[in-house]
C-alpha atoms as a PDB file:
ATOM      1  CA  UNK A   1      18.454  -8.139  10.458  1.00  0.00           C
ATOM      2  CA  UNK A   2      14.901  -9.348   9.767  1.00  0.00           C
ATOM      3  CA  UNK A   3      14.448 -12.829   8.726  1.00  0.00           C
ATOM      4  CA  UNK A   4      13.767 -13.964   5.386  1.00  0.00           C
ATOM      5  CA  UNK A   5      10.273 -12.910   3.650  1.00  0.00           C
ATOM      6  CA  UNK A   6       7.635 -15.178   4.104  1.00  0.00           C
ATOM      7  CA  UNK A   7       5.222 -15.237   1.134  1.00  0.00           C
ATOM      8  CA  UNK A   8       1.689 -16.555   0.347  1.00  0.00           C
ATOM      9  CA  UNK A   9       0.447 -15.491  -2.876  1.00  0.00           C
ATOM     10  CA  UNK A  10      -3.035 -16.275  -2.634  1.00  0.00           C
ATOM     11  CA  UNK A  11      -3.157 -13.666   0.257  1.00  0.00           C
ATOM     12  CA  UNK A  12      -2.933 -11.390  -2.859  1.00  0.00           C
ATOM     13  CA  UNK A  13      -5.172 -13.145  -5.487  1.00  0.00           C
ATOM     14  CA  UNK A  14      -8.457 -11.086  -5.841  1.00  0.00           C
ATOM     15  CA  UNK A  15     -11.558 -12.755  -5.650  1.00  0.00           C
ATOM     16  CA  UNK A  16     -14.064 -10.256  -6.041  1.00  0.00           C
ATOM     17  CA  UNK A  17     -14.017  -6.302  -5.301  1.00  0.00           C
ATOM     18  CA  UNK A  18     -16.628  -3.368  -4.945  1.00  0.00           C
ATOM     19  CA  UNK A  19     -17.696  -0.565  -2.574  1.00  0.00           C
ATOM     20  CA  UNK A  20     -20.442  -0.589  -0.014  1.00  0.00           C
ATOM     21  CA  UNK A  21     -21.117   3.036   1.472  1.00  0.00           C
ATOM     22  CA  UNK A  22     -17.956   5.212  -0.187  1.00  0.00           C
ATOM     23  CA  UNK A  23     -15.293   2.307   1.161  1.00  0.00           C
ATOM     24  CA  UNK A  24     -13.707   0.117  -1.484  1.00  0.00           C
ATOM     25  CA  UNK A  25     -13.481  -3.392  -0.630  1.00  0.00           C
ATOM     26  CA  UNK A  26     -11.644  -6.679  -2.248  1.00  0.00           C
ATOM     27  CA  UNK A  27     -11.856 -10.823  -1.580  1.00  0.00           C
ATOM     28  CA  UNK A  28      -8.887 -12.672  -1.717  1.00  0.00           C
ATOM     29  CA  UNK A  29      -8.518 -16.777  -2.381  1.00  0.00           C
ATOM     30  CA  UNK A  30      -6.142 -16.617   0.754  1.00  0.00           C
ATOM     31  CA  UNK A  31      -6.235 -14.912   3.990  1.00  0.00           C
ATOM     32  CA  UNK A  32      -6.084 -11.443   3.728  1.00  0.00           C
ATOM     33  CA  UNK A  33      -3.308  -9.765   5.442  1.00  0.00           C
ATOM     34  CA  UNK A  34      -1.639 -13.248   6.086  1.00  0.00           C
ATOM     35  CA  UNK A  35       1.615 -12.770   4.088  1.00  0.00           C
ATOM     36  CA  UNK A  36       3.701  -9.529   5.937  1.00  0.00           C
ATOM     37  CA  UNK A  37       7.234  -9.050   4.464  1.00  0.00           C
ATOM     38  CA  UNK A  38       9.821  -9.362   6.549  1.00  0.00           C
ATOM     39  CA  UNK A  39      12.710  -7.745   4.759  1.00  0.00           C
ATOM     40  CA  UNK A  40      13.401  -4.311   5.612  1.00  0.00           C
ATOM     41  CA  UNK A  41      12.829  -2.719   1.794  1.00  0.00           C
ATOM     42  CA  UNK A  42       9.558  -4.159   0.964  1.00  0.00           C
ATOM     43  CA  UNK A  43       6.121  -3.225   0.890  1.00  0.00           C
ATOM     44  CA  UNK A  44       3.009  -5.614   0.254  1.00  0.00           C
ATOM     45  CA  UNK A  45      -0.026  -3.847  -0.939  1.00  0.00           C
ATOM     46  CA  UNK A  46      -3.624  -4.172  -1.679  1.00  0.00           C
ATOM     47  CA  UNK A  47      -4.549  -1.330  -3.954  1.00  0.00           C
ATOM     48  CA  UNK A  48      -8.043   0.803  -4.692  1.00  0.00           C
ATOM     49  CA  UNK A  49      -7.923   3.081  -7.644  1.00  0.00           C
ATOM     50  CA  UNK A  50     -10.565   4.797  -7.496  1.00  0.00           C
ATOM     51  CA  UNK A  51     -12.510   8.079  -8.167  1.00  0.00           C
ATOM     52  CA  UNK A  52     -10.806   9.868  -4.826  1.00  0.00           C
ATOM     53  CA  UNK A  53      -7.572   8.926  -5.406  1.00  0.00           C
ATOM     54  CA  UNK A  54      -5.613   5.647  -5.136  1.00  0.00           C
ATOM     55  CA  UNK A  55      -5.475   4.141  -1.308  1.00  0.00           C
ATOM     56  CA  UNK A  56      -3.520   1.168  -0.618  1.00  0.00           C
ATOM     57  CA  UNK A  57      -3.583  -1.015   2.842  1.00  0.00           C
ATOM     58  CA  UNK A  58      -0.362  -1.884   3.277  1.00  0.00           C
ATOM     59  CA  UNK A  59       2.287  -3.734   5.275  1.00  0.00           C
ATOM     60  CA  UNK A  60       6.361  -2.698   5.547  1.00  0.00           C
ATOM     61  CA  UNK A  61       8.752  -3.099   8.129  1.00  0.00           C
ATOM     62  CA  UNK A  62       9.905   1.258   7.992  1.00  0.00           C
ATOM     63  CA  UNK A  63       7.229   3.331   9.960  1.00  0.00           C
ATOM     64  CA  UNK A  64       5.822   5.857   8.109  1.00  0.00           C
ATOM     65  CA  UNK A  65       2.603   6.544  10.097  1.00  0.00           C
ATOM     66  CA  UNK A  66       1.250   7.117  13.496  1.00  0.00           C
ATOM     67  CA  UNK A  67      -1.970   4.990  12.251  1.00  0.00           C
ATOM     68  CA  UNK A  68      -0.692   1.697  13.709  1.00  0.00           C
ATOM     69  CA  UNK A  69       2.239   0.527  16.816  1.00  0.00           C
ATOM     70  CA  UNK A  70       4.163  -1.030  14.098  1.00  0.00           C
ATOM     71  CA  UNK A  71       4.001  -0.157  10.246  1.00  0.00           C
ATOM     72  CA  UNK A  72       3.835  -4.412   9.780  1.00  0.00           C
ATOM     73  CA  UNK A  73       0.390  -4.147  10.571  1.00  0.00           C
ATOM     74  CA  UNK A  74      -1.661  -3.260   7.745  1.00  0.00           C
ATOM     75  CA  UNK A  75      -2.758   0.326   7.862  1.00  0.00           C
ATOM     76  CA  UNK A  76      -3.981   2.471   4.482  1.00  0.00           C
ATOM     77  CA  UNK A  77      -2.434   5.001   2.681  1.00  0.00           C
ATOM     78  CA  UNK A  78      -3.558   7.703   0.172  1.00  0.00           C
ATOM     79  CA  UNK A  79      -0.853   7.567  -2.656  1.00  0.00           C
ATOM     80  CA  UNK A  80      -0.498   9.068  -6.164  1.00  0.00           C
ATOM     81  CA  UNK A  81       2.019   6.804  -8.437  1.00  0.00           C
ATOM     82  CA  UNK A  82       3.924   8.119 -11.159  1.00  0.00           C
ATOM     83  CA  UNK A  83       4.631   6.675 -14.731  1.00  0.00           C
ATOM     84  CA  UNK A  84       7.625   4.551 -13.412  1.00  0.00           C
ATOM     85  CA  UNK A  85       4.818   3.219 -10.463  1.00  0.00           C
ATOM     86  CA  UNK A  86       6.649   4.560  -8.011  1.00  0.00           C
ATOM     87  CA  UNK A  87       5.364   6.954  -5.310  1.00  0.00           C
ATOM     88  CA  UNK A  88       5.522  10.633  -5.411  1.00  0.00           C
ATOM     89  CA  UNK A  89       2.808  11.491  -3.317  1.00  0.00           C
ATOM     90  CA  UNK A  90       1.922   9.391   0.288  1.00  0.00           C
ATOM     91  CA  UNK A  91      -0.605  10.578   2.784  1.00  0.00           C
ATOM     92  CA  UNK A  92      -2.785   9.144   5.872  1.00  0.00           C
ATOM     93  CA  UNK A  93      -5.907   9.105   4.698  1.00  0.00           C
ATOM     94  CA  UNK A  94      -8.590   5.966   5.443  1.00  0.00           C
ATOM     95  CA  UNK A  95      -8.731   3.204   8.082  1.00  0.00           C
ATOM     96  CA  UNK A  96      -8.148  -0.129   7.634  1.00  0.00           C
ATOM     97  CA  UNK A  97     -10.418  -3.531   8.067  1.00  0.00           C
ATOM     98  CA  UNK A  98      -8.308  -6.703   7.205  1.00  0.00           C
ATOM     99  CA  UNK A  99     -10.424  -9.816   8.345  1.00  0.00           C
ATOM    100  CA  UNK A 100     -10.552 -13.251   7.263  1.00  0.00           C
ATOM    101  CA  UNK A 101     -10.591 -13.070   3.240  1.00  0.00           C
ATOM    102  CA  UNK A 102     -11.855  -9.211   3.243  1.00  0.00           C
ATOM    103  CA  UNK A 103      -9.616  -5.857   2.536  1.00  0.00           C
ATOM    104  CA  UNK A 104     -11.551  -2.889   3.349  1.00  0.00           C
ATOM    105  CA  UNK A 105     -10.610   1.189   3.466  1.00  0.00           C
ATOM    106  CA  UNK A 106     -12.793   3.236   5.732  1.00  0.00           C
ATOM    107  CA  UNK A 107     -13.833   6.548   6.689  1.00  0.00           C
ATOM    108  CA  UNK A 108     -13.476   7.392   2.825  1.00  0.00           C
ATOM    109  CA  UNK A 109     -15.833   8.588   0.339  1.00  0.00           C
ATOM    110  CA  UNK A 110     -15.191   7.224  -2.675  1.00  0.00           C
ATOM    111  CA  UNK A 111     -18.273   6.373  -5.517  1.00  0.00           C
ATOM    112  CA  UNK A 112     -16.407   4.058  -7.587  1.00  0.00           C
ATOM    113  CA  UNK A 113     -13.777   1.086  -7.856  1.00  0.00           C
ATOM    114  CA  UNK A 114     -12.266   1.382 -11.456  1.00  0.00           C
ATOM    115  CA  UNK A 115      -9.706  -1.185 -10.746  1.00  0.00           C
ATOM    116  CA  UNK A 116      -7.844  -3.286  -8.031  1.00  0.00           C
ATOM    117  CA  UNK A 117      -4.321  -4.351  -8.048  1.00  0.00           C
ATOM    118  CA  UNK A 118      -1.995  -6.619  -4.950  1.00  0.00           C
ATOM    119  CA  UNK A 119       1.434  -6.166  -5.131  1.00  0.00           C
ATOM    120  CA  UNK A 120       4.615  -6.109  -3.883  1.00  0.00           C
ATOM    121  CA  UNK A 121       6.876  -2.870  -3.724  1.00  0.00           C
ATOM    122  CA  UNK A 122      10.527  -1.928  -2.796  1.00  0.00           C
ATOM    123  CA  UNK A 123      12.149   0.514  -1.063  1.00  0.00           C
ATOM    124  CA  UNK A 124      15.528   1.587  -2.721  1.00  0.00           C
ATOM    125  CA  UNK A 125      17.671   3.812  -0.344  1.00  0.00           C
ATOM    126  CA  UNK A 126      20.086   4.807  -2.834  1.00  0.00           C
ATOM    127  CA  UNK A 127      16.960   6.667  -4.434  1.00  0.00           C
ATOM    128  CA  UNK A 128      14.470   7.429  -1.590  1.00  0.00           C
ATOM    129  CA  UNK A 129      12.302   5.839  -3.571  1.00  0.00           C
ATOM    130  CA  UNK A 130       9.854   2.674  -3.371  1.00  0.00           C
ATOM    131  CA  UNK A 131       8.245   1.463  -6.676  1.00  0.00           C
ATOM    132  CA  UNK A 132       5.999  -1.450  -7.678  1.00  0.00           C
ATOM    133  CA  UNK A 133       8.339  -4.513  -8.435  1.00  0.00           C
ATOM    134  CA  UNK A 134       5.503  -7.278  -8.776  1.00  0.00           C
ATOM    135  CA  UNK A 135       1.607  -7.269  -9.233  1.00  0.00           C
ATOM    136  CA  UNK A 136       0.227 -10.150  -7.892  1.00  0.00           C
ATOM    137  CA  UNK A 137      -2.904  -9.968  -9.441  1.00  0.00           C
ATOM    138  CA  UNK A 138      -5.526  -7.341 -10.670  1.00  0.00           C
ATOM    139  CA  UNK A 139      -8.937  -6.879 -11.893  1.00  0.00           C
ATOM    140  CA  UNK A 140     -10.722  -6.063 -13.916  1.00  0.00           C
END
């Protein structure tokens, strides 16, 4: 049983956010990557829409990808969301950069940053499904 989830929500409030050669980046007030849930069903999430799809670095305790040793380490996904927010589409595309206050996917090409969103997700097993359950924050 993992212990209970440790949370710092200004590892999640956006400060600023933008793209410097194709890879979309975002500032938090906090530390970025500092808060890493530690209950088995939930995902934390800093999240790019942009125009090449949505990408989202990421931290959950399930593995899902051979992109990191262990899926708690952030690591990005490409993801498409339906109308309920909740994934229907999940892929490994992008690299991660999590360092001091910064959030950055790389080996992308992406031109723009329409909007940026942190949140918190959940895994329901009953439904093999995991679904936003909180934004955080988002801009603009």
């Amino acid at each position: 049983m993992l212990a209970q989830n440790t949370l710092n929500e200004s590892d999640f409030m956006i400060k600023d956010f933008g793209i410097i050669n194709g890879n979309p980046w975002l500032i938090v007030k906090g530390k970025a990557g500092g808060s890493t849930p530690q209950n088995a069903s939930l995902v934390y999430a800093y999240d790019f829409v942009t125009d090449n799809g949505t990408y989202v670095v990421m931290s959950h305790a399930y593995e899902d990808t051979d992109e990191v040793e262990n899926d708690t380490q952030w690591h990005t996904h490409r993801l498409t969301l339906d109308n309920k927010n909740c994934i229907v589409n999940i892929n490994d595309n992008g690299d991660t950069e999590v360092n001091n206050d910064l959030v950055k996917v790389t080996n992308v090409i992406t031109r723009n940053v329409s909007k940026v969103f942190t949140a918190e997700l959940e895994l329901n097993n009953a439904t093999s499904s995991t679904c936003v359950t909180k934004v955080f924050d988002s801009a603009p």
